[in-house]
C-alpha atoms as a PDB file:
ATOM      1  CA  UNK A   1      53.459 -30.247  52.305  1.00  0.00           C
ATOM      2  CA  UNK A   2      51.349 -31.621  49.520  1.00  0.00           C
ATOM      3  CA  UNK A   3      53.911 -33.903  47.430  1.00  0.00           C
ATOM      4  CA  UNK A   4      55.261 -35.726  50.752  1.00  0.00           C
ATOM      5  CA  UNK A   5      51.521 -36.940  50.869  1.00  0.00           C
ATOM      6  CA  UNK A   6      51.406 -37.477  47.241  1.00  0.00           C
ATOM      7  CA  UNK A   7      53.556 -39.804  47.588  1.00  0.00           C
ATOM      8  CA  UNK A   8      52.846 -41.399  50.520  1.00  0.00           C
ATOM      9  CA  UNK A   9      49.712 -42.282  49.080  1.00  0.00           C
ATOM     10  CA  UNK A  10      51.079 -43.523  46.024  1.00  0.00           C
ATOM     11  CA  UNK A  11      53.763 -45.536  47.881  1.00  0.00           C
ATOM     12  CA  UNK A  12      50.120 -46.561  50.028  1.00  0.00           C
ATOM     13  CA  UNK A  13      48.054 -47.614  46.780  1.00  0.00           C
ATOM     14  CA  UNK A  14      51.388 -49.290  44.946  1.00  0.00           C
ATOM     15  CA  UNK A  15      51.247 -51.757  48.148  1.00  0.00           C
ATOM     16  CA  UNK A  16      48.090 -52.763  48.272  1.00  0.00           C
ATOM     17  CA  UNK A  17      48.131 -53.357  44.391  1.00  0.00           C
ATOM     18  CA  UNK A  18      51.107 -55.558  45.224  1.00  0.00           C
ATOM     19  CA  UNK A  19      49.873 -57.149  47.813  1.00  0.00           C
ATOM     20  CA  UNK A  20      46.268 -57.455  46.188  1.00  0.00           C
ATOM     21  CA  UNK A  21      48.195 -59.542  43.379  1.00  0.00           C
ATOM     22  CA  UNK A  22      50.228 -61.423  45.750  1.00  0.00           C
ATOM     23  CA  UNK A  23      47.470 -62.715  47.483  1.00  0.00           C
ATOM     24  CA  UNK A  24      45.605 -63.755  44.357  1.00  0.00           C
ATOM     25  CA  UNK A  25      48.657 -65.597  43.170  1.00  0.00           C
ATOM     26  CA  UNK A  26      49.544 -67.128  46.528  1.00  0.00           C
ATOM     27  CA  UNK A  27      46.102 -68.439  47.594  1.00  0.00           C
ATOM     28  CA  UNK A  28      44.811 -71.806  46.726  1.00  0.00           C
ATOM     29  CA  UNK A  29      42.534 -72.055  44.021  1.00  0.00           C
ATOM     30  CA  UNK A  30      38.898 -72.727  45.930  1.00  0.00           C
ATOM     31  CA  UNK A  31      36.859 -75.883  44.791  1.00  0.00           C
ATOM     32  CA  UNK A  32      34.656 -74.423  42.042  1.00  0.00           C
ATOM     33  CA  UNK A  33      37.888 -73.167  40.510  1.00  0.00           C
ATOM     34  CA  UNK A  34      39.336 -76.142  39.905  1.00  0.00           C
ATOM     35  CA  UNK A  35      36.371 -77.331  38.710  1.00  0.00           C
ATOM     36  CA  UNK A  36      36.165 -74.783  36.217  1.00  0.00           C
ATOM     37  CA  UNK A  37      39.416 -75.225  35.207  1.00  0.00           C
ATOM     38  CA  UNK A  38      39.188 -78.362  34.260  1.00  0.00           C
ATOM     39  CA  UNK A  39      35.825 -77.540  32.471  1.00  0.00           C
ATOM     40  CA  UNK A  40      38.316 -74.718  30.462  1.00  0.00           C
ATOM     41  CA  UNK A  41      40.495 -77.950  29.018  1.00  0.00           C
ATOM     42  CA  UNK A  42      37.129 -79.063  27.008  1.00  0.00           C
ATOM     43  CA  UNK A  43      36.214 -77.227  23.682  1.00  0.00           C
ATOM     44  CA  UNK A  44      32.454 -75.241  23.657  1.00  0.00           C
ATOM     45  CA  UNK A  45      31.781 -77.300  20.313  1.00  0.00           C
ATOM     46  CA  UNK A  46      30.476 -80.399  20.214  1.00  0.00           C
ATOM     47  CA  UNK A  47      32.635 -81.526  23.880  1.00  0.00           C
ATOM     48  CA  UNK A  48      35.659 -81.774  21.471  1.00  0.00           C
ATOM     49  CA  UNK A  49      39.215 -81.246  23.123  1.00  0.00           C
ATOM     50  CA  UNK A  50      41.177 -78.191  22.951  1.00  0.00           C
ATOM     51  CA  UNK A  51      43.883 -78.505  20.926  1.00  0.00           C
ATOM     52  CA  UNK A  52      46.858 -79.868  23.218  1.00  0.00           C
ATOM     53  CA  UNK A  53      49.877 -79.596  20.907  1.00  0.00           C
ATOM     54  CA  UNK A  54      51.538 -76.939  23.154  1.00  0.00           C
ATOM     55  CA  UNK A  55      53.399 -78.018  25.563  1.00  0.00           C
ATOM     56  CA  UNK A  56      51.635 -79.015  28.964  1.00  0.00           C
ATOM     57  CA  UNK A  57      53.922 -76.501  30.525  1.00  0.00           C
ATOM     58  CA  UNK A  58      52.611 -73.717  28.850  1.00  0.00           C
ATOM     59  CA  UNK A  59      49.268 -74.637  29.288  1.00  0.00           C
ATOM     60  CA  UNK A  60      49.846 -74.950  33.192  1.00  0.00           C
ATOM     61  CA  UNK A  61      51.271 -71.200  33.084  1.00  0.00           C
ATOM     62  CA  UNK A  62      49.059 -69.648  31.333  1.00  0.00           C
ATOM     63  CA  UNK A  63      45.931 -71.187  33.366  1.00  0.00           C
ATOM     64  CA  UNK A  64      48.004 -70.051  36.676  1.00  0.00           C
ATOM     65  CA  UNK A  65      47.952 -66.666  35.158  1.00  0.00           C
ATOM     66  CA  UNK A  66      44.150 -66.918  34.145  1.00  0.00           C
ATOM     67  CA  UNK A  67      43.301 -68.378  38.062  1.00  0.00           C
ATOM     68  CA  UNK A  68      45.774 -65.358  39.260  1.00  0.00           C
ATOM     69  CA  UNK A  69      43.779 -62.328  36.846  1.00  0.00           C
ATOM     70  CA  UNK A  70      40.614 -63.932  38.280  1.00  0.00           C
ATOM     71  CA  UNK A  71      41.451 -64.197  41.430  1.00  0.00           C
ATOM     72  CA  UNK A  72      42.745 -60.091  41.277  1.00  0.00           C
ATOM     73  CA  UNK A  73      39.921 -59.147  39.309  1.00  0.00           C
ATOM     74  CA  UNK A  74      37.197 -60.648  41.832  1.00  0.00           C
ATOM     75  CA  UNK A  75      39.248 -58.507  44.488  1.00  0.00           C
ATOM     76  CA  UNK A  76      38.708 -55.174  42.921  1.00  0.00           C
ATOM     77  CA  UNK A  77      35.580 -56.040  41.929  1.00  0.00           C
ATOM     78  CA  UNK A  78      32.573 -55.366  44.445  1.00  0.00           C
ATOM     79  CA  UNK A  79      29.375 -56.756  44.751  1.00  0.00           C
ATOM     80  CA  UNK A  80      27.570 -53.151  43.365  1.00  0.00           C
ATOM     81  CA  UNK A  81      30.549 -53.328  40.280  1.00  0.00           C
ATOM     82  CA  UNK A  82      29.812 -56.715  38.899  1.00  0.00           C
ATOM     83  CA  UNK A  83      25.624 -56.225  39.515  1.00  0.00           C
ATOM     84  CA  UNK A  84      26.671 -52.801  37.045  1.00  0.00           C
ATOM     85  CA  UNK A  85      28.681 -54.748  34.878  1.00  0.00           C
ATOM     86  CA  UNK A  86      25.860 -57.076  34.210  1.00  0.00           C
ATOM     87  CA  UNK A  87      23.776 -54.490  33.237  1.00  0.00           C
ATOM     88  CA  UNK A  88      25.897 -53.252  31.196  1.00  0.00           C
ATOM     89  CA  UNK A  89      26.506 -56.287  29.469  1.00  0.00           C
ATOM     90  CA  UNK A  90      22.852 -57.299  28.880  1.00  0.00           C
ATOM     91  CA  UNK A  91      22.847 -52.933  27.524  1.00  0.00           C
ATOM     92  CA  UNK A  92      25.299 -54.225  24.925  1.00  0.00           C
ATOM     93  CA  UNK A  93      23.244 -57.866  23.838  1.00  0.00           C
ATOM     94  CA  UNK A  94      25.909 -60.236  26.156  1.00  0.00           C
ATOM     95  CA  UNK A  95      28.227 -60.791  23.518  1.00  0.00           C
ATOM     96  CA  UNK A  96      29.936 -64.150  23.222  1.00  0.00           C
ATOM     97  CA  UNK A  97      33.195 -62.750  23.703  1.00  0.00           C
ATOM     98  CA  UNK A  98      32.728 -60.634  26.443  1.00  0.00           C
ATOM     99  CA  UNK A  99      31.113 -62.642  29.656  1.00  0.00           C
ATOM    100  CA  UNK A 100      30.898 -61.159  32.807  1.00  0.00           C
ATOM    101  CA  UNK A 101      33.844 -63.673  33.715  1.00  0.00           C
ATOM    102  CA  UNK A 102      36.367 -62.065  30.996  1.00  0.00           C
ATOM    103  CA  UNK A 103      35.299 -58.568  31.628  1.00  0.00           C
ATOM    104  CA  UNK A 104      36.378 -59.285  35.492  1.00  0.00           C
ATOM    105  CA  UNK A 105      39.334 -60.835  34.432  1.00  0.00           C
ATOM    106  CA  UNK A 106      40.229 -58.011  32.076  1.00  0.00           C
ATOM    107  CA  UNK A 107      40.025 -55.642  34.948  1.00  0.00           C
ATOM    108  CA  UNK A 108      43.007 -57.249  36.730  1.00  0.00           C
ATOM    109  CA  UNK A 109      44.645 -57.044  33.341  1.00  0.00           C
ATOM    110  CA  UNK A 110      44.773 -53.891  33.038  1.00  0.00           C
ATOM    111  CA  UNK A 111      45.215 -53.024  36.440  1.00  0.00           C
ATOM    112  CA  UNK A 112      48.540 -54.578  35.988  1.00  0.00           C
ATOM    113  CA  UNK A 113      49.482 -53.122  32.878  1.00  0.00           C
ATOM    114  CA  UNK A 114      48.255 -50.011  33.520  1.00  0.00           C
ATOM    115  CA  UNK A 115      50.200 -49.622  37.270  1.00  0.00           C
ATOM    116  CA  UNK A 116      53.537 -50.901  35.107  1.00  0.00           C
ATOM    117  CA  UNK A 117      53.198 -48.591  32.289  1.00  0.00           C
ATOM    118  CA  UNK A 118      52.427 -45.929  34.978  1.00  0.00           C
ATOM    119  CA  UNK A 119      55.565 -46.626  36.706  1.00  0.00           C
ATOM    120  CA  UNK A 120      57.894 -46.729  33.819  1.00  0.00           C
ATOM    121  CA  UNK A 121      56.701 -43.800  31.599  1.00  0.00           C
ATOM    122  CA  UNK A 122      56.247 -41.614  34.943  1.00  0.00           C
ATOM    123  CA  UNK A 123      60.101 -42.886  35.764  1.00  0.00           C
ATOM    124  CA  UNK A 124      61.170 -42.016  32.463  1.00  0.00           C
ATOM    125  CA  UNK A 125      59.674 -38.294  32.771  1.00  0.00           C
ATOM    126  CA  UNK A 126      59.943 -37.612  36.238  1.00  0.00           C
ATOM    127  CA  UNK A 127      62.096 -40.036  37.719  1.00  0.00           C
ATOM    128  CA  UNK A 128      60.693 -41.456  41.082  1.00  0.00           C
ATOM    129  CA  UNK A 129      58.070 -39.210  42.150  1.00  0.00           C
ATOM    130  CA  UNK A 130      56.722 -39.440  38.653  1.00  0.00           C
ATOM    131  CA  UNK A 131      56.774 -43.161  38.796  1.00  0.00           C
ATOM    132  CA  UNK A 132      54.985 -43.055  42.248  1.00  0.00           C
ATOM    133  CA  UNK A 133      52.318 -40.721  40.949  1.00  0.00           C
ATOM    134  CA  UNK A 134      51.751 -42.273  37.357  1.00  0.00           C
ATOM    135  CA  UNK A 135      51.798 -45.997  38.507  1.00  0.00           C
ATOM    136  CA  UNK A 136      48.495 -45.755  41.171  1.00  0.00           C
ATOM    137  CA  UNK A 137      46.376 -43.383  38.486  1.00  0.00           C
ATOM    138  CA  UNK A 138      47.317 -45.390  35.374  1.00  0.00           C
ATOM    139  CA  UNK A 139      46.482 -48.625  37.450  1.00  0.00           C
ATOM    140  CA  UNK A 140      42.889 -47.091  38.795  1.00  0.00           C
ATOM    141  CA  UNK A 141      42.386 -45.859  34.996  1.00  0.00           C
ATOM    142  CA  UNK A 142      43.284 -49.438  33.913  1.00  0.00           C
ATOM    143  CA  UNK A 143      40.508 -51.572  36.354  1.00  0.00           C
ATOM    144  CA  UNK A 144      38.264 -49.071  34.914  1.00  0.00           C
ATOM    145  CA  UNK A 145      38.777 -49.288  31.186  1.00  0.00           C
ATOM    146  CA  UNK A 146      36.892 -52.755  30.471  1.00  0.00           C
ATOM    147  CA  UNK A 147      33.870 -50.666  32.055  1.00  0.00           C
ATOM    148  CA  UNK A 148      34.018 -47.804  29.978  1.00  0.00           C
ATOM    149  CA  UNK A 149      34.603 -50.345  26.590  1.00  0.00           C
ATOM    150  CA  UNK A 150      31.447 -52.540  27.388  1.00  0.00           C
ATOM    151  CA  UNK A 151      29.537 -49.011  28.326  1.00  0.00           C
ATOM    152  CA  UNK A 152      30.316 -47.735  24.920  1.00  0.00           C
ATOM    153  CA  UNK A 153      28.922 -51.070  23.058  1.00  0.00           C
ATOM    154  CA  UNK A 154      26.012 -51.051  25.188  1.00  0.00           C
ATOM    155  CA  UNK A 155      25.137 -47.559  24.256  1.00  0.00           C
ATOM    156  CA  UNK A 156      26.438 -48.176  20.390  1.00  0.00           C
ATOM    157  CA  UNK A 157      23.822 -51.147  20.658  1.00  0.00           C
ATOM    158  CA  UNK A 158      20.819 -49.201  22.228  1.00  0.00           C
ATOM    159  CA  UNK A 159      21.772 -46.894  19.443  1.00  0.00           C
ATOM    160  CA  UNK A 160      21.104 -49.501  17.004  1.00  0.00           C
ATOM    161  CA  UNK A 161      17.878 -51.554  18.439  1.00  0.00           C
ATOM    162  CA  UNK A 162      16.269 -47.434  18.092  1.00  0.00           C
ATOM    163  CA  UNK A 163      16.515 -47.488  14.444  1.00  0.00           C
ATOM    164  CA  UNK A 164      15.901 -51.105  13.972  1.00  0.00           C
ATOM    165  CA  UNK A 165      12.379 -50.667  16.067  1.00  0.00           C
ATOM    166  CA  UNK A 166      10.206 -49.197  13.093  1.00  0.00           C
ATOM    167  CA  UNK A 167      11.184 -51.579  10.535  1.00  0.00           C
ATOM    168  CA  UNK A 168      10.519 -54.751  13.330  1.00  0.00           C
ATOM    169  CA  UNK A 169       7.279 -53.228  14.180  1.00  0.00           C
ATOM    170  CA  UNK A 170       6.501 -52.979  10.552  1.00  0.00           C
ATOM    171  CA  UNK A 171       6.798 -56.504  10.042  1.00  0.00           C
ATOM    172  CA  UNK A 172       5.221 -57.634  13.138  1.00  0.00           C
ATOM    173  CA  UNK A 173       2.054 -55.278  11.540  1.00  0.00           C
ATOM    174  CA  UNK A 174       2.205 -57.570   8.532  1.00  0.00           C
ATOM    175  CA  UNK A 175       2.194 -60.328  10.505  1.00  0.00           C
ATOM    176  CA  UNK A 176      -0.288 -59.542  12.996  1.00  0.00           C
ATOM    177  CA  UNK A 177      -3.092 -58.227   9.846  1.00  0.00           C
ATOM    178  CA  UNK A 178      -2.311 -61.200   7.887  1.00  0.00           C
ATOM    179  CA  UNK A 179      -3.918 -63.496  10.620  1.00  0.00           C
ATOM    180  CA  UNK A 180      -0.513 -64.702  12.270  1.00  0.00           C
ATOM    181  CA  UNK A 181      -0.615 -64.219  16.342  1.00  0.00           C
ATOM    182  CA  UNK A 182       1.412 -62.345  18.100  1.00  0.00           C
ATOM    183  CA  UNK A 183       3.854 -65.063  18.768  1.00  0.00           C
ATOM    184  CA  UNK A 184       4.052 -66.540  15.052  1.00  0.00           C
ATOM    185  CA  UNK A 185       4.484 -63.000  13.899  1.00  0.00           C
ATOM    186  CA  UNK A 186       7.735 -62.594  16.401  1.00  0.00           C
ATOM    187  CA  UNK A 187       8.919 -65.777  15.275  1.00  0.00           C
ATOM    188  CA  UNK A 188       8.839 -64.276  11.276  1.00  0.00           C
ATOM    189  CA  UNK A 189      10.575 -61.610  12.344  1.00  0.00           C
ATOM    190  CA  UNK A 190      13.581 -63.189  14.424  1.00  0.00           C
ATOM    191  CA  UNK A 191      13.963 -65.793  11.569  1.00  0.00           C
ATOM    192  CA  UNK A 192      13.442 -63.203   8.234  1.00  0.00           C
ATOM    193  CA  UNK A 193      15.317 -59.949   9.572  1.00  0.00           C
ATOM    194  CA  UNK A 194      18.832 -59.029  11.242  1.00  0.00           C
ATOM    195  CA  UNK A 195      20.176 -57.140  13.505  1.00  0.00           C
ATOM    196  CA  UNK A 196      20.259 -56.269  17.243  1.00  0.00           C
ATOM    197  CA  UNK A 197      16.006 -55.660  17.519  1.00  0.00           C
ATOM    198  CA  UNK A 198      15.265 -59.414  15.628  1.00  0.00           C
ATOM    199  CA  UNK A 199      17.971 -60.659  17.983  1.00  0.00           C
ATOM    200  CA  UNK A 200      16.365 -59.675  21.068  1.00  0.00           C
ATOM    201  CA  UNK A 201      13.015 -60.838  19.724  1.00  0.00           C
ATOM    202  CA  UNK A 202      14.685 -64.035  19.176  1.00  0.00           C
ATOM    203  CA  UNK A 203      15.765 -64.247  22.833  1.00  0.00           C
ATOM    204  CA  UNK A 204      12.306 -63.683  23.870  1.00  0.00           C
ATOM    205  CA  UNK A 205      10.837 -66.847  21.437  1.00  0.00           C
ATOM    206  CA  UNK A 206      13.391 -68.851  23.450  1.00  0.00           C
ATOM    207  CA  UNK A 207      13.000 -67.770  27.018  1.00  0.00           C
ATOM    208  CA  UNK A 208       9.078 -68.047  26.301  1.00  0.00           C
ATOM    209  CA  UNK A 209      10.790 -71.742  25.002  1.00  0.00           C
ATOM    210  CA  UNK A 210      11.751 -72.617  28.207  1.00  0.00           C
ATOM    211  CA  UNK A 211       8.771 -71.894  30.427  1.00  0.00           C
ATOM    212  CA  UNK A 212       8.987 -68.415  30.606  1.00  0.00           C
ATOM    213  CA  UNK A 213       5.574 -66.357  30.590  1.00  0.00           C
ATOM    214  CA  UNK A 214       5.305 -63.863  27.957  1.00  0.00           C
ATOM    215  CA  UNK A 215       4.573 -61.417  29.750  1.00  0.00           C
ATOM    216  CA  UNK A 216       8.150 -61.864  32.292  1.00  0.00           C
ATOM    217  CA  UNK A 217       9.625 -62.391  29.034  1.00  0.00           C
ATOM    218  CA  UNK A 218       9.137 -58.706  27.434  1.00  0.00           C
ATOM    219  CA  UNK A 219       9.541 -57.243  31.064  1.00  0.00           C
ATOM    220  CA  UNK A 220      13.056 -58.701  31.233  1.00  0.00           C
ATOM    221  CA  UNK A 221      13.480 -57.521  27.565  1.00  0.00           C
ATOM    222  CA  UNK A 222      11.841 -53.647  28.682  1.00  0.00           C
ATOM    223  CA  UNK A 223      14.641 -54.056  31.692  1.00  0.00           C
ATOM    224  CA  UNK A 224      17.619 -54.673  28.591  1.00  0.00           C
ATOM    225  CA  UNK A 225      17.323 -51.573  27.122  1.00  0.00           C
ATOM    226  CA  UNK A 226      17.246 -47.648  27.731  1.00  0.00           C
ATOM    227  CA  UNK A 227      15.776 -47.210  24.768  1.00  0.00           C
ATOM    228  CA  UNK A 228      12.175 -45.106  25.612  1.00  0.00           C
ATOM    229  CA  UNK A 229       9.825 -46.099  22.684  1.00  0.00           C
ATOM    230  CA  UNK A 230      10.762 -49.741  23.039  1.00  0.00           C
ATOM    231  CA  UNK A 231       9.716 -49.766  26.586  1.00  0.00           C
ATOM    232  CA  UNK A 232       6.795 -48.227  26.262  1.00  0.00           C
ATOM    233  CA  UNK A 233       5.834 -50.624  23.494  1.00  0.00           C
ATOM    234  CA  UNK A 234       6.178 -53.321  25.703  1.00  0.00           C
ATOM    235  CA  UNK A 235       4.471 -51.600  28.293  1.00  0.00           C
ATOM    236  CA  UNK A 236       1.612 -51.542  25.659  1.00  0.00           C
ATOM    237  CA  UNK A 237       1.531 -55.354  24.322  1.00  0.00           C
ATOM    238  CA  UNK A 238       1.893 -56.223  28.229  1.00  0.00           C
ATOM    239  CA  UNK A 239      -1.195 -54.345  29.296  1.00  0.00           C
ATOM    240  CA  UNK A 240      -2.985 -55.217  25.967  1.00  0.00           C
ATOM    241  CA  UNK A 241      -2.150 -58.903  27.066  1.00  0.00           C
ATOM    242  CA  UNK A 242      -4.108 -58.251  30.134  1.00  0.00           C
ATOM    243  CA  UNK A 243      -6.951 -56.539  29.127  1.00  0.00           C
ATOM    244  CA  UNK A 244      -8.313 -58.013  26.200  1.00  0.00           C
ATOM    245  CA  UNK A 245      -7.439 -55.221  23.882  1.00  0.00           C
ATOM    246  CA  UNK A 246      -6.642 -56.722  20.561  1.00  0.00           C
ATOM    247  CA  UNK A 247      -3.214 -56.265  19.885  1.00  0.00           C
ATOM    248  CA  UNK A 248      -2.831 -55.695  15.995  1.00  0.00           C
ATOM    249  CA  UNK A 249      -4.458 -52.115  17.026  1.00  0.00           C
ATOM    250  CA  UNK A 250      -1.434 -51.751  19.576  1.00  0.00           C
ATOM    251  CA  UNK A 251       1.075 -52.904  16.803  1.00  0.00           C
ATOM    252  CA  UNK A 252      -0.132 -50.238  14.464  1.00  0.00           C
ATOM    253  CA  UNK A 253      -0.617 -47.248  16.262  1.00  0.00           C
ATOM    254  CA  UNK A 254       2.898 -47.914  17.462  1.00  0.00           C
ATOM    255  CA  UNK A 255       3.967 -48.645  14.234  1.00  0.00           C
ATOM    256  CA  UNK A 256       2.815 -45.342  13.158  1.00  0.00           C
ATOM    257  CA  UNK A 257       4.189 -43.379  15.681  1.00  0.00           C
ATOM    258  CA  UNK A 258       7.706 -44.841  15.319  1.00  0.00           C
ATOM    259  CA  UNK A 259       7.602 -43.553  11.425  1.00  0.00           C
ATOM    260  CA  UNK A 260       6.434 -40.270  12.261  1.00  0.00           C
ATOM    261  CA  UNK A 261       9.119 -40.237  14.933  1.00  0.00           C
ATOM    262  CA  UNK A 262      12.236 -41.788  12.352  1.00  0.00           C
ATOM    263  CA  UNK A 263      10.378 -38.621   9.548  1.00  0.00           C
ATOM    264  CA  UNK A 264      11.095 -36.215  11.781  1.00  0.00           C
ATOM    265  CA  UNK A 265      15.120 -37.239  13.247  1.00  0.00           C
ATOM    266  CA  UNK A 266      15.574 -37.790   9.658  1.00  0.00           C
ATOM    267  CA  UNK A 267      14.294 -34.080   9.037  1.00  0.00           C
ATOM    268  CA  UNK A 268      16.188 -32.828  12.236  1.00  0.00           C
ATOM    269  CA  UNK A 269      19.310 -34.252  11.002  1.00  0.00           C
ATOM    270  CA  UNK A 270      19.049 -32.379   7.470  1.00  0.00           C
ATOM    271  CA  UNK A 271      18.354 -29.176   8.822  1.00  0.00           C
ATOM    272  CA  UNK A 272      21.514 -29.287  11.106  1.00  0.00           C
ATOM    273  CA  UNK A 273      23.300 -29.745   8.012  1.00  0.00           C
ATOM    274  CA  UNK A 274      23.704 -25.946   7.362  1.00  0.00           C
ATOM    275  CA  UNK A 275      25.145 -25.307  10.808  1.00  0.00           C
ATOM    276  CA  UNK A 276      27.619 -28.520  10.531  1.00  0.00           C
ATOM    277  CA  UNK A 277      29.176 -27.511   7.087  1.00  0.00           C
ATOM    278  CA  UNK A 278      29.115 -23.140   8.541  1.00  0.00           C
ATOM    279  CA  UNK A 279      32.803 -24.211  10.224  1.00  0.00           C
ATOM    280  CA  UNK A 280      34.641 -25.918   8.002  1.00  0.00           C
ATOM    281  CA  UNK A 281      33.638 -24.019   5.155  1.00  0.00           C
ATOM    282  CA  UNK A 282      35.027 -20.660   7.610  1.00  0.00           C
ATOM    283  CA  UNK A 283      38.006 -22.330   8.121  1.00  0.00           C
ATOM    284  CA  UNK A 284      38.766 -24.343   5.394  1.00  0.00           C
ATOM    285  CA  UNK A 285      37.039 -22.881   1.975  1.00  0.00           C
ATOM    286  CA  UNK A 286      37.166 -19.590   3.133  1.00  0.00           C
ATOM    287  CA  UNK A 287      41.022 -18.692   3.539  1.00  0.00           C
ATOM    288  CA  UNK A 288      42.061 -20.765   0.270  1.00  0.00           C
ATOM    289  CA  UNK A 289      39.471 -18.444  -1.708  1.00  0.00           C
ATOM    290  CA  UNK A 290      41.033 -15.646   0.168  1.00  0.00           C
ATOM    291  CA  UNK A 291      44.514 -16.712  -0.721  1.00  0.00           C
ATOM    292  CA  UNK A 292      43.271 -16.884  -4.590  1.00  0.00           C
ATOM    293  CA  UNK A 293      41.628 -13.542  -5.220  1.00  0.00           C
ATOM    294  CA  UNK A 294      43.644 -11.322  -2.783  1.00  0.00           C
ATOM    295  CA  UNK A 295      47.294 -13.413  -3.508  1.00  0.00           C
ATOM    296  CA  UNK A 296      48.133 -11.833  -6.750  1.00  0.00           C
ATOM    297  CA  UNK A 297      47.071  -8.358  -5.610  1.00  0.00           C
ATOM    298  CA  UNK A 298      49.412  -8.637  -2.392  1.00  0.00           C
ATOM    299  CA  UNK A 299      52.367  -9.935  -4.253  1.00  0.00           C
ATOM    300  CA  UNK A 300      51.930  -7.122  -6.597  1.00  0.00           C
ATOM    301  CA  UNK A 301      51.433  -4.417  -3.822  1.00  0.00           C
ATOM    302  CA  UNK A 302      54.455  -5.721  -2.133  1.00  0.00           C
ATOM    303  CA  UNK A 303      56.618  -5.677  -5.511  1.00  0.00           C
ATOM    304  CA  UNK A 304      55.500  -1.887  -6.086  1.00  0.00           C
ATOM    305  CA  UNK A 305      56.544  -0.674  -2.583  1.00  0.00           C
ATOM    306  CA  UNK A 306      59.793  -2.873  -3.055  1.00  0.00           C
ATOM    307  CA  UNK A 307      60.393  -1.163  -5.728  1.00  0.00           C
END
């Protein structure tokens, strides 16, 4: 009773994947489409041309396939899955490569692939009801794969703007005491350090650029990250901003904390040192030392009861 609706439901969800990429092939492109299509013909650098020494047919195939992936990916993408995807992406810094646009389009991608590769390796192990059960869970896997790569550099990121946050708060200390303001300091530290914390600090300078308000500014940067301390540290320069209190006594008691905090992981991590080396050295060191003193007194114990 259970594989006849198995399959049914994989014959069901093979359809609409079929049909779902039908439809995004078949349709017309819409009027913003074309418009960015013809926008995609132009270089990013400098309005310089793209470099047309392939063939025009090419090019017209491979933008049908790019209109067809979007057009797929926007259809098994929902409203509540893009708004996560954009959090995700600002999680991870919006890298250049990876707009919301390309993660979309990478969906459909792997829908695709993953739905063929489904179908022919369950085929090729299970013949047909292998193929109908394979194709519809590799293709789900597949639209969800993009999500789970941009998840994983968002939290590799977070990762890294925690142990970049002592050493920026540091500087902005230095700053601050040596009779810079709060914005002058910021703008030392985007333009003297690296990394993921001077980069958003950067981002703030230039949204503060454009008519932004400090204080929206480090609320959209608190609403980028998971990261605890570096909310609550812009909690603290927000509400010092509002009441008067002078911020290089906000900088430096935060500043203080965060190098306590980074003392103590760094003396966490060393005494989970012990425990990390207790397994390999059972299963690795142990049996070889085994093998050396107690080999020669087997082989010998064997030979005398040979004998």
């Amino acid at each position: 009773m259970l594989l006849p609706l198995v399959a049914a439901f994989a014959v069901l969800a093979a359809s609409a994947s079929a049909a779902l990429f039908v439809l995004a092939v078949a349709l017309p492109p819409t009027r913003g489409e074309r418009m960015m299509t013809t926008l995609r013909r132009f270089g990013s650098v400098g309005g310089r041309l793209r470099d047309e020494r392939r063939p025009a047919l090419d090019r017209r195939i491979e933008e049908a396939f790019h209109e067809a992936f979007d057009r797929l990916g926007r259809a098994v993408t929902p409203a509540s899955a893009r708004v996560r995807l954009e959090r995700l992406l600002d999680y991870a810094g919006n890298p250049d490569d990876r707009p919301i646009d390309a993660v979309v389009r990478r969906r459909a991608q792997f829908l695709v692939a993953g739905g063929l590769a489904g179908l022919l390796g369950g085929a090729a192990l299970a013949g047909l009801p292998g193929a109908l059960t394979a194709g519809p869970a590799a293709a789900v896997l597949g639209v969800f794969l993009p999500d789970l790569i941009v998840y994983d550099l968002g939290a590799k990121r977070q990762r890294d703007l925690a142990r970049s946050l002592p050493d920026v708060l540091d500087a902005l200390v230095i700053g601050v005491e040596a009779g810079l303001g709060l914005d002058a300091a910021m703008a030392q530290v985007a333009a003297n350090l690296a990394g993921p914390m001077p980069a958003e600090v950067h981002r703030v300078l230039q949204e503060m650029r454009i008519g932004v308000s400090r204080t929206d500014a480090l609320r959209a940067l608190s609403a980028r990250t998971t990261v605890r301390e570096l909310r609550a540290f812009v909690t603290a320069v927000i509400q010092a901003g509002e009441l008067g209190v002078p911020i290089a006594d906000v900088l430096r008691e935060h500043s203080l904390q965060q190098r306590t905090k980074r003392r103590q992981q760094a003396e966490e991590q060393a005494q989970k040192v012990p425990v990390k080396l207790l397994f390999p050295v059972l299963f690795c060191l142990f049996p070889v030392i085994f093998v050396v003193i107690l080999g020669p007194g087997v082989l010998r114990l064997l030979s005398t009861l040979g004998h």
